[in-house]
N, C-alpha and C. Protein backbone atom coordinates (compact mmCIF):
# COMPACT_ATOMS: atom_id res chain seq x y z
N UNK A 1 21.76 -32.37 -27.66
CA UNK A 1 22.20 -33.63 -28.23
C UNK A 1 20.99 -34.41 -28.70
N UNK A 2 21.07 -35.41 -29.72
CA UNK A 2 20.09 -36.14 -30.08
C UNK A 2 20.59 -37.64 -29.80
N UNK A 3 19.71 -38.22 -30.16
CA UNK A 3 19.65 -39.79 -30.49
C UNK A 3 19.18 -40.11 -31.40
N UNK A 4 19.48 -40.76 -32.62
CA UNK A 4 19.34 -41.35 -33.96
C UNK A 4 18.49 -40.13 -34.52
N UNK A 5 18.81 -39.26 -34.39
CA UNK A 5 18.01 -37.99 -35.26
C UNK A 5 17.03 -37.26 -34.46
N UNK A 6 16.47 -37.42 -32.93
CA UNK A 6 15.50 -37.02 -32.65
C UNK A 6 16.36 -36.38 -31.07
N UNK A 7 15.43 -35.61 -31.13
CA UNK A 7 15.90 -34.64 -29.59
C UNK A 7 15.87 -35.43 -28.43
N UNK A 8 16.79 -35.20 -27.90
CA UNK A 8 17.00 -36.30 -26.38
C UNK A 8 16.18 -36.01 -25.48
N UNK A 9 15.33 -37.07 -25.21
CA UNK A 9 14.08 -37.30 -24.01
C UNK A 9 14.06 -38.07 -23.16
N UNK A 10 13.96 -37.91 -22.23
CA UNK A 10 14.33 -38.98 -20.73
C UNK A 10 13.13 -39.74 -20.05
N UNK A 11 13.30 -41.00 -19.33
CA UNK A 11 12.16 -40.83 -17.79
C UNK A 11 13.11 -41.48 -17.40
N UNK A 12 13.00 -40.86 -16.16
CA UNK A 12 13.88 -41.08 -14.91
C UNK A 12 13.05 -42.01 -14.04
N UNK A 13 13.64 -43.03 -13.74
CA UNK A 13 13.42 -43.97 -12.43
C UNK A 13 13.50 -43.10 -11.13
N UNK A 14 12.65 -43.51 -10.19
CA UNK A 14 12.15 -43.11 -8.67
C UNK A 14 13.55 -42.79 -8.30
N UNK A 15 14.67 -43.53 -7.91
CA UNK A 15 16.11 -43.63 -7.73
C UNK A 15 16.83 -42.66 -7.64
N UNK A 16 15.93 -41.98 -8.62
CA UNK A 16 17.21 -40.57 -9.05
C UNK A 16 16.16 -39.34 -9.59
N UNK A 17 14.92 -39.90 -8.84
CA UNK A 17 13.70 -38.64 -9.29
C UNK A 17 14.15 -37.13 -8.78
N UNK A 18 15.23 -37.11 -7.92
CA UNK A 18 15.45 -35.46 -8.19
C UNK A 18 16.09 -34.86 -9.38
N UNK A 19 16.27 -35.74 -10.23
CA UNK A 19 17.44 -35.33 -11.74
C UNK A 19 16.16 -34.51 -12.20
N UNK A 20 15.08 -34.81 -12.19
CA UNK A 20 13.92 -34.49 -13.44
C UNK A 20 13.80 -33.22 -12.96
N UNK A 21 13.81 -32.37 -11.85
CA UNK A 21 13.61 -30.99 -11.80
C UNK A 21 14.63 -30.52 -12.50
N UNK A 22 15.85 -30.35 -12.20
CA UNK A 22 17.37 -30.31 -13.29
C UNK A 22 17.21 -30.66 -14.51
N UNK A 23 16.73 -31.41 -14.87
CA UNK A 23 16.81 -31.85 -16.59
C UNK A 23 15.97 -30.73 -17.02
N UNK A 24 14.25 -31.07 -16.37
CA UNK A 24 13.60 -29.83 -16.84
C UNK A 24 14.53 -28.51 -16.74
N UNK A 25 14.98 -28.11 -15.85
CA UNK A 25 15.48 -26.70 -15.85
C UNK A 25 16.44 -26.55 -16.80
N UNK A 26 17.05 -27.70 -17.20
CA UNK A 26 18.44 -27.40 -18.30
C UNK A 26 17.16 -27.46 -19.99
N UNK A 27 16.42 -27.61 -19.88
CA UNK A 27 15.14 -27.58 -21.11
C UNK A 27 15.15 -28.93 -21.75
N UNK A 28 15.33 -29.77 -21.37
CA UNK A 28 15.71 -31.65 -21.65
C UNK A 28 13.69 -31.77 -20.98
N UNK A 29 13.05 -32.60 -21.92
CA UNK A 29 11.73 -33.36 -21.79
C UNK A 29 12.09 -34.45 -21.09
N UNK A 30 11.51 -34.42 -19.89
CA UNK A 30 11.64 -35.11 -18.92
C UNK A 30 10.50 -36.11 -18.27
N UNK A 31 10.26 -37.52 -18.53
CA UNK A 31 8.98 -37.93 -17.97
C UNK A 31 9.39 -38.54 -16.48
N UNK A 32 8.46 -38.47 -15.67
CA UNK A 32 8.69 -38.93 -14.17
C UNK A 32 7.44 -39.23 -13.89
N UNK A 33 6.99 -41.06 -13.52
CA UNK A 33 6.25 -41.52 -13.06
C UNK A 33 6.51 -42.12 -11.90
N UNK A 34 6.54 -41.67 -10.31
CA UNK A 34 7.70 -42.13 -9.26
C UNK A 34 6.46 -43.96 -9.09
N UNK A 35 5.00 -43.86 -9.38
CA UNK A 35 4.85 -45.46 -8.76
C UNK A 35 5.11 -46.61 -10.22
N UNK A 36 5.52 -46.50 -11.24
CA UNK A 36 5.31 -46.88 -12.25
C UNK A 36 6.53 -48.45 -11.92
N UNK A 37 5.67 -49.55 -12.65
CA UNK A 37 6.65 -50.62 -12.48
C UNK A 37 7.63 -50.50 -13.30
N UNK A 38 8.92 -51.37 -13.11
CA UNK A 38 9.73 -51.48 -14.25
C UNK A 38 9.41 -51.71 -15.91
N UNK A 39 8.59 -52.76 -15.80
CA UNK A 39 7.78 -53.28 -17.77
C UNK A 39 7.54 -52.14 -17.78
N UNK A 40 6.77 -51.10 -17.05
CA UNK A 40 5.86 -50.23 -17.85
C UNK A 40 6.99 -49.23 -17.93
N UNK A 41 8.08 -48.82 -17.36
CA UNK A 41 8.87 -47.89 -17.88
C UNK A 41 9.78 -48.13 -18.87
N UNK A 42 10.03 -49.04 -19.14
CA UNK A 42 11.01 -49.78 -20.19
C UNK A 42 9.87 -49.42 -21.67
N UNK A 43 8.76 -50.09 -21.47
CA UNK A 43 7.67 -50.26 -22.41
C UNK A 43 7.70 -48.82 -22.97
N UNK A 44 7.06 -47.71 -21.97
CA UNK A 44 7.16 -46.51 -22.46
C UNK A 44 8.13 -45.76 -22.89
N UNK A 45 9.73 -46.31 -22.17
CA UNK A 45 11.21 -45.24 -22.94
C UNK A 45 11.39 -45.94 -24.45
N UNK A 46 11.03 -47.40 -24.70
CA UNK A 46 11.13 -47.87 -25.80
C UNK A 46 10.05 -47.01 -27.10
N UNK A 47 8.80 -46.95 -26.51
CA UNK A 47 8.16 -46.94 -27.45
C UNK A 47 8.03 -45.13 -27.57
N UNK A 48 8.38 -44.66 -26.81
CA UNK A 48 8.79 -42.91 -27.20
C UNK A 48 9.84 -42.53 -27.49
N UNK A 49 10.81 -43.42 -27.44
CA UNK A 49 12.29 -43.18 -28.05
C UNK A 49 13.51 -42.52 -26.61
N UNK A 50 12.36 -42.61 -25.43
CA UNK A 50 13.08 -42.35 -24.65
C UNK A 50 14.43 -42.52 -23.86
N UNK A 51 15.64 -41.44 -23.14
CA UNK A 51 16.62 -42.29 -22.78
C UNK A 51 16.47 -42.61 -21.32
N UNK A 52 16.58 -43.64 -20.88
CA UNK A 52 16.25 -44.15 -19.55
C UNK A 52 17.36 -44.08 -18.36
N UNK A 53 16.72 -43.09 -17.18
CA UNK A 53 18.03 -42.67 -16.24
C UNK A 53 18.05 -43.50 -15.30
N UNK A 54 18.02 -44.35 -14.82
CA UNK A 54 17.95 -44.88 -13.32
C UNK A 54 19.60 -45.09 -12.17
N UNK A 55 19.44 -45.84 -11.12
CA UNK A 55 20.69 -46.42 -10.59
C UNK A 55 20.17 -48.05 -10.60
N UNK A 56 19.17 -48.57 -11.03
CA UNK A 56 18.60 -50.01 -10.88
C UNK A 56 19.54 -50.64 -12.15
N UNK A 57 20.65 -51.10 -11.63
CA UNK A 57 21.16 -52.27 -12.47
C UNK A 57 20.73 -53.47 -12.62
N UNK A 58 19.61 -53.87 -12.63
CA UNK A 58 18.71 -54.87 -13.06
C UNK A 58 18.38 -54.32 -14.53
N UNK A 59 17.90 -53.03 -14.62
CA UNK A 59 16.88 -52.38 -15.51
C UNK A 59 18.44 -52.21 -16.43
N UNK A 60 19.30 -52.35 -16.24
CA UNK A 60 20.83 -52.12 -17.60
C UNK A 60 21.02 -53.57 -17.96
N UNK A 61 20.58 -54.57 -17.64
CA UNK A 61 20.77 -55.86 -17.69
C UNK A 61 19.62 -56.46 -18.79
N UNK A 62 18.55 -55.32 -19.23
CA UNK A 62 17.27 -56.02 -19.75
C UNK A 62 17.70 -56.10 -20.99
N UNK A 63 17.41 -56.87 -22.08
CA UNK A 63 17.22 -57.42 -23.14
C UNK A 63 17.84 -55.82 -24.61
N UNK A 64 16.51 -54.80 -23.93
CA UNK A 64 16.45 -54.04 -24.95
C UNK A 64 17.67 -53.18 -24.65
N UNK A 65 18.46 -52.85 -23.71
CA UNK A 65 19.19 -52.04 -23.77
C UNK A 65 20.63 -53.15 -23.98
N UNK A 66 20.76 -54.06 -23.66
CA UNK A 66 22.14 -55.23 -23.94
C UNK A 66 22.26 -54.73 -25.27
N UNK A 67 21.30 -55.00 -25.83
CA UNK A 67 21.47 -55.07 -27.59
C UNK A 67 21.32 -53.31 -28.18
N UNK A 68 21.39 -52.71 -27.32
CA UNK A 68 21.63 -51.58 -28.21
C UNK A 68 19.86 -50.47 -28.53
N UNK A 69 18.61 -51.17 -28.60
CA UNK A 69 17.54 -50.89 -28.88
C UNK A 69 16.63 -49.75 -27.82
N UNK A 70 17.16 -49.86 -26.77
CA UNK A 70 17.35 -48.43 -25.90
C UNK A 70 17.96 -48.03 -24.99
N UNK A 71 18.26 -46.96 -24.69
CA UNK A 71 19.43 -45.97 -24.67
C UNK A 71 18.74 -46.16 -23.31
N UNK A 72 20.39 -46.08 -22.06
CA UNK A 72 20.24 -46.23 -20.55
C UNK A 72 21.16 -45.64 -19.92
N UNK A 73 21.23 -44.74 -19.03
CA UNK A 73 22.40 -43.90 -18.28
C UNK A 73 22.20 -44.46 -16.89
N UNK A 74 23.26 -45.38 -16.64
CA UNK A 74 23.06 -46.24 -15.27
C UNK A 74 23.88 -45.12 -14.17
N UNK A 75 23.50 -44.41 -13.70
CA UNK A 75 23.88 -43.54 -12.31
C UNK A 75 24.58 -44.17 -11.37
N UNK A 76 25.92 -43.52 -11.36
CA UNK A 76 26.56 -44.17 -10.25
C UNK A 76 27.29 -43.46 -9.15
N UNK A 77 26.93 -42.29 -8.93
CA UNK A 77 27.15 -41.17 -7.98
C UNK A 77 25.43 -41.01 -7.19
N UNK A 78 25.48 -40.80 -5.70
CA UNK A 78 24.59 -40.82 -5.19
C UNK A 78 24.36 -39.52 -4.75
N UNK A 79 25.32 -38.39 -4.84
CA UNK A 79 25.16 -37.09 -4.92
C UNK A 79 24.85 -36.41 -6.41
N UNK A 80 22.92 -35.27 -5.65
CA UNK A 80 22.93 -34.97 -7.33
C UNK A 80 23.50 -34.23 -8.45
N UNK A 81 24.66 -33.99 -7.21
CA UNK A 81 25.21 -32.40 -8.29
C UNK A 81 26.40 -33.69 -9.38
N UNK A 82 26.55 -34.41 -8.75
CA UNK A 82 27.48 -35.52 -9.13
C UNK A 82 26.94 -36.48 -10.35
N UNK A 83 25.19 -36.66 -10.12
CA UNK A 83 24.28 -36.93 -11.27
C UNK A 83 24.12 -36.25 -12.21
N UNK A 84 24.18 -34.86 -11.84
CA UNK A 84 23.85 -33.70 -13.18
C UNK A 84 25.23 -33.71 -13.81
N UNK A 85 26.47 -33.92 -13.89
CA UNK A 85 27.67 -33.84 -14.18
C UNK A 85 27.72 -34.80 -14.59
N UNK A 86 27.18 -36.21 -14.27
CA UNK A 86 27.84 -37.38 -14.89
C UNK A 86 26.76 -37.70 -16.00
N UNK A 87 25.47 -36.99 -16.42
CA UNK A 87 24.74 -37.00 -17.43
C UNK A 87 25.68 -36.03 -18.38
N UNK A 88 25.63 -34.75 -18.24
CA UNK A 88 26.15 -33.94 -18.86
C UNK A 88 27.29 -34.33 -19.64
N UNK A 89 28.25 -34.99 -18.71
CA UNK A 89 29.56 -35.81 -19.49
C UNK A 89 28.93 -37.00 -20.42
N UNK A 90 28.72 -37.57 -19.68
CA UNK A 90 27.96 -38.97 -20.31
C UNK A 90 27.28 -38.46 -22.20
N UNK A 91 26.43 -37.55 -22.18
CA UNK A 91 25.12 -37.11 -22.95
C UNK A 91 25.47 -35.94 -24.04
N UNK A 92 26.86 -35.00 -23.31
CA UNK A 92 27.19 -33.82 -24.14
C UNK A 92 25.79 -32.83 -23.55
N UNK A 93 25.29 -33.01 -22.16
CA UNK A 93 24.09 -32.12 -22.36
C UNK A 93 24.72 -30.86 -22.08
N UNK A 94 23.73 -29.74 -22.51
CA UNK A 94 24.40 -27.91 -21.83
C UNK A 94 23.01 -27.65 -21.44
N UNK A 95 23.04 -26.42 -21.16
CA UNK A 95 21.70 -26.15 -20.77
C UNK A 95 21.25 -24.68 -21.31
N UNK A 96 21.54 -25.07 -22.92
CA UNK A 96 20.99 -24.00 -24.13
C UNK A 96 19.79 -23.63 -23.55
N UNK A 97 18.91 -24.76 -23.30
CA UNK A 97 17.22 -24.57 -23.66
C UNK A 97 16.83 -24.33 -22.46
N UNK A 98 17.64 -24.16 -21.12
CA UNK A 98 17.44 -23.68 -20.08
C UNK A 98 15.97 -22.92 -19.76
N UNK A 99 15.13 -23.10 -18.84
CA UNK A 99 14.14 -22.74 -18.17
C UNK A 99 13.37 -22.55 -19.51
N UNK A 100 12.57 -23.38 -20.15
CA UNK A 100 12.03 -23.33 -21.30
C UNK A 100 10.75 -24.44 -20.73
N UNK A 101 11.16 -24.89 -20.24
CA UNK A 101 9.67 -26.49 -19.73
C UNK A 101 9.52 -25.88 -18.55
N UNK A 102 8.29 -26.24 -17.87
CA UNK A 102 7.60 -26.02 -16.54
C UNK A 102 7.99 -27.31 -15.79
N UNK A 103 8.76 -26.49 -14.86
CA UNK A 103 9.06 -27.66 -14.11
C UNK A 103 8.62 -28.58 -13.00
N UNK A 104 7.14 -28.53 -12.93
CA UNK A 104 6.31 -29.02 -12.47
C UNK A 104 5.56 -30.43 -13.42
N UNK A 105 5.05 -29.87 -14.58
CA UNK A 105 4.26 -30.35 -15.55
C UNK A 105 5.45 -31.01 -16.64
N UNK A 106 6.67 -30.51 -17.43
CA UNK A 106 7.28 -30.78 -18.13
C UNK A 106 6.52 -30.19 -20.15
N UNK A 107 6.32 -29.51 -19.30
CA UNK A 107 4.89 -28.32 -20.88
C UNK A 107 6.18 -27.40 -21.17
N UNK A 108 5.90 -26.88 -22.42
CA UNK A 108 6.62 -25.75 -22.90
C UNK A 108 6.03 -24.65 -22.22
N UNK A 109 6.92 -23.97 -22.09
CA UNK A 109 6.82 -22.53 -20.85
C UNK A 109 5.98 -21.32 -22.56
N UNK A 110 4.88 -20.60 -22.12
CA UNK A 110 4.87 -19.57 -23.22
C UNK A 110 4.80 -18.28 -22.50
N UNK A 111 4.75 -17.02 -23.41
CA UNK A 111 5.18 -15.85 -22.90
C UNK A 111 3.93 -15.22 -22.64
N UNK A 112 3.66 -14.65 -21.13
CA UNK A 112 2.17 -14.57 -20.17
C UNK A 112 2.27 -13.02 -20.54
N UNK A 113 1.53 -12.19 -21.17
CA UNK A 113 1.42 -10.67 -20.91
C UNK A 113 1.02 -10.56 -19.52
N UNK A 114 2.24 -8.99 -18.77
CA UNK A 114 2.48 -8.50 -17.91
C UNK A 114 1.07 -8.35 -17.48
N UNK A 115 -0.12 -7.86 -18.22
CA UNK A 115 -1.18 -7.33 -16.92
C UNK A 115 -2.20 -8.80 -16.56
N UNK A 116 -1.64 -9.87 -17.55
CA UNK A 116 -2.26 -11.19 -17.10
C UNK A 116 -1.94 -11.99 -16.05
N UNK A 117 -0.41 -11.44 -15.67
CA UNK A 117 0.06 -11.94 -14.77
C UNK A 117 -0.05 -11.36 -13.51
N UNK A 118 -1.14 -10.13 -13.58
CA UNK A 118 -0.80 -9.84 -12.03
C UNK A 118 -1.45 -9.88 -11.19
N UNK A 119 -2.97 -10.57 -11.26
CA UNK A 119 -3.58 -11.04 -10.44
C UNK A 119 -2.92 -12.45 -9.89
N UNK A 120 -2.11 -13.43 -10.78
CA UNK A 120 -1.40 -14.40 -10.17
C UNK A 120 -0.39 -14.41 -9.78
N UNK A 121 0.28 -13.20 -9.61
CA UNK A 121 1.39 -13.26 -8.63
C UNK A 121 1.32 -12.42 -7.57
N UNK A 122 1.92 -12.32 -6.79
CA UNK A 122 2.57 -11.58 -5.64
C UNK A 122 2.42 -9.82 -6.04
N UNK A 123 1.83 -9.10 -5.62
CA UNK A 123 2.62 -7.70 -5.77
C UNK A 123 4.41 -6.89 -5.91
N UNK A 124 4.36 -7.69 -5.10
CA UNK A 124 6.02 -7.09 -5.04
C UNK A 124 6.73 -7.92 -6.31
N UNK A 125 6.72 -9.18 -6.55
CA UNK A 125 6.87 -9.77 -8.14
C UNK A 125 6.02 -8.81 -9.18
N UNK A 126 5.41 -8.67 -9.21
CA UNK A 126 4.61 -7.47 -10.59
C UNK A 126 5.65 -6.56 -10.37
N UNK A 127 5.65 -6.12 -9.53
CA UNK A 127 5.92 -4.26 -9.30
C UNK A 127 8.08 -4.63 -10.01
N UNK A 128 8.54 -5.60 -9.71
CA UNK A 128 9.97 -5.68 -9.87
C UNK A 128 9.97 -6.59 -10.95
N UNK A 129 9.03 -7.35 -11.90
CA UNK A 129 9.77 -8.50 -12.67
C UNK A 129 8.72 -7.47 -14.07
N UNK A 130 9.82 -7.66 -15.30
CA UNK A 130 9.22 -7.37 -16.35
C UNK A 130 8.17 -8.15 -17.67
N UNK A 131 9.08 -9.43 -17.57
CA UNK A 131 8.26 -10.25 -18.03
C UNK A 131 8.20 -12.03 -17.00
N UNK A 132 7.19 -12.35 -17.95
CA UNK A 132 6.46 -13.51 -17.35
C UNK A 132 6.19 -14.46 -18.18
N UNK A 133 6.02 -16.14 -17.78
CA UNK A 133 5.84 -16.93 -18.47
C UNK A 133 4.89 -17.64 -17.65
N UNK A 134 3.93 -18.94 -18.70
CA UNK A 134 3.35 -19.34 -17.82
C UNK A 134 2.86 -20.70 -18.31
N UNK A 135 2.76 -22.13 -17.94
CA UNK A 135 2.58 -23.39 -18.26
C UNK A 135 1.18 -23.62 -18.92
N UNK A 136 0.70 -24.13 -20.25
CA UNK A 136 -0.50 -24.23 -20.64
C UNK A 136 -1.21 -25.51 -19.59
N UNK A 137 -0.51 -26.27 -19.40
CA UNK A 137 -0.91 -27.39 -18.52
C UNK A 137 -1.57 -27.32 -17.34
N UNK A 138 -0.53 -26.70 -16.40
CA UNK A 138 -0.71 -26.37 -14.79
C UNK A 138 -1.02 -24.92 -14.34
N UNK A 139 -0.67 -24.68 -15.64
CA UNK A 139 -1.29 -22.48 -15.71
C UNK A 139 0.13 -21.63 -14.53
N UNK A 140 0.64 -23.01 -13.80
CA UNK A 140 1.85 -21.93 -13.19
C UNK A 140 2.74 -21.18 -13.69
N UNK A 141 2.91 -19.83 -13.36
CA UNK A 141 3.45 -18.61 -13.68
C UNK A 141 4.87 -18.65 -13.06
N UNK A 142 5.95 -18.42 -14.15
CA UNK A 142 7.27 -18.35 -13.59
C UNK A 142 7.83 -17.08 -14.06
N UNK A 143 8.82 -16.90 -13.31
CA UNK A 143 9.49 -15.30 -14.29
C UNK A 143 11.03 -15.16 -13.64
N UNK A 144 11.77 -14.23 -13.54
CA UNK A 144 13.21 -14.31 -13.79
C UNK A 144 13.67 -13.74 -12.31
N UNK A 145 13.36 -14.16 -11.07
CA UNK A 145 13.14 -13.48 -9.97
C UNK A 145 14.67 -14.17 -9.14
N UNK A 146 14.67 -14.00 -8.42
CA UNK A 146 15.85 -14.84 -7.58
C UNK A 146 16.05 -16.17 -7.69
N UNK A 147 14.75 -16.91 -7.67
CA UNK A 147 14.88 -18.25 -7.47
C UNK A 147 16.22 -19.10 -8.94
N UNK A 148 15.86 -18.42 -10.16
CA UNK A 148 15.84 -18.55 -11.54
C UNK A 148 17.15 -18.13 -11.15
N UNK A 149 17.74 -16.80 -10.59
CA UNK A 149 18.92 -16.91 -10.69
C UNK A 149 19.50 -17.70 -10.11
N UNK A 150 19.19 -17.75 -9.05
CA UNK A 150 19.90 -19.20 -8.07
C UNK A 150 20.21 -20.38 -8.69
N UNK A 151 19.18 -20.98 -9.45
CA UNK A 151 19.36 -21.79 -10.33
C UNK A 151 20.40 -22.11 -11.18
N UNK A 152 20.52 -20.87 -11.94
CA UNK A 152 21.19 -20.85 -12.87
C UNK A 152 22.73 -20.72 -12.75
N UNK A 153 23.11 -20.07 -11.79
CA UNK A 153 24.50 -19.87 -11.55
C UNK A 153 24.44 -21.31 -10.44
N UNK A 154 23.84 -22.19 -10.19
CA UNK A 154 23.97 -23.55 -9.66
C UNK A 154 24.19 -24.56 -10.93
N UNK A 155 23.63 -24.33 -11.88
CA UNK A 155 24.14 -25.09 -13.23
C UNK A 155 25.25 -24.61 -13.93
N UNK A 156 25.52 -23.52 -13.58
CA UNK A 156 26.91 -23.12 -14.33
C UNK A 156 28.16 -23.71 -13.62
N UNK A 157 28.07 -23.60 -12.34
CA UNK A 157 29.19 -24.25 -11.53
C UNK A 157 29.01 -25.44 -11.48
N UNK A 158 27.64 -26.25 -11.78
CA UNK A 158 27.71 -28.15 -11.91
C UNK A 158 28.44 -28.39 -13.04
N UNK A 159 28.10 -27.45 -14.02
CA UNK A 159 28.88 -28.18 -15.22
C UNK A 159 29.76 -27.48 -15.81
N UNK A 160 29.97 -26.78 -14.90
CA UNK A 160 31.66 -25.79 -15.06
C UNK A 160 32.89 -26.90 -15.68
N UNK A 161 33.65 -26.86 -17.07
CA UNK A 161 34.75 -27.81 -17.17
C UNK A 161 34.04 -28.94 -17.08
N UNK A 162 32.69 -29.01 -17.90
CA UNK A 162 32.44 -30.18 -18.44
C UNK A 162 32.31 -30.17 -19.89
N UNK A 163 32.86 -31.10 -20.42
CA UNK A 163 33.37 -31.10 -21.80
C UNK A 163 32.38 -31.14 -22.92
């Protein structure tokens, strides 16, 4: 989904800082600054075009979002599987772009050749995973192992019969 022409980009308030591992994993650009004051997160979703997630209904009350000038998803479920569902409804999000950002860093994931990867992983990961990816940022190495599936069939059932 976009906003006024540009690809939908978030920062999430402290409140609801577990959404940003999930967003990253659904491939949604995700910023998360957990000590950052309110001005300065408003300041920054404004001036990057960002959409702003929080549960702080103070921060839905400010000036720029009353009038329309930036975009705010006020959270009102305190369970996150209940957060990832009520964005998804809310936003139209899917999770096309799925495991595409590092979900540490929020970097585009690129594709690591197999014999580069095998001093940084595990043996038993080399010997069973075929390919590999890996963060230009944080240099962490991800690949398609259990965890990834776990994941993934956890986002299919969050947003199972969401419209």
């Amino acid at each position: 989904m976009s906003v006024k022409g540009r690809a939908l980009r978030f920062i999430v308030d402290v409140n609801v800082g577990r959404l940003v591992t999930w967003l990253r994993a659904m491939g949604y650009d995700t910023l998360y600054i957990p000590q950052i004051e309110d001005n300065d997160l408003i300041r920054i979703a404004y001036k990057e075009g960002r959409t702003v997630v929080t549960r702080d209904t103070h921060l839905a009350e400010r000036r720029l979002v009353t009038t329309g000038r930036l975009n705010l998803v006020l959270i009102r479920d305190h369970d996150l599987e209940g957060q990832i569902r009520q964005l998804a409804q809310d936003l139209a999000l899917t999770s096309d772009g799925a495991f595409s950002l590092c979900l540490r860093c929020n970097e585009t994931l690129t594709s690591l050749p197999r014999e580069e990867a095998r001093p940084r992983v595990p043996e038993y990961v080399y010997r069973t995973q075929k390919g590999f990816e890996e963060c230009a940022q944080c240099r962490r190495v991800y690949w398609r192992g259990t965890h990834w599936s776990n994941m993934r069939k956890d986002l299919a059932r969050i947003l199972e019969g969401v419209p």
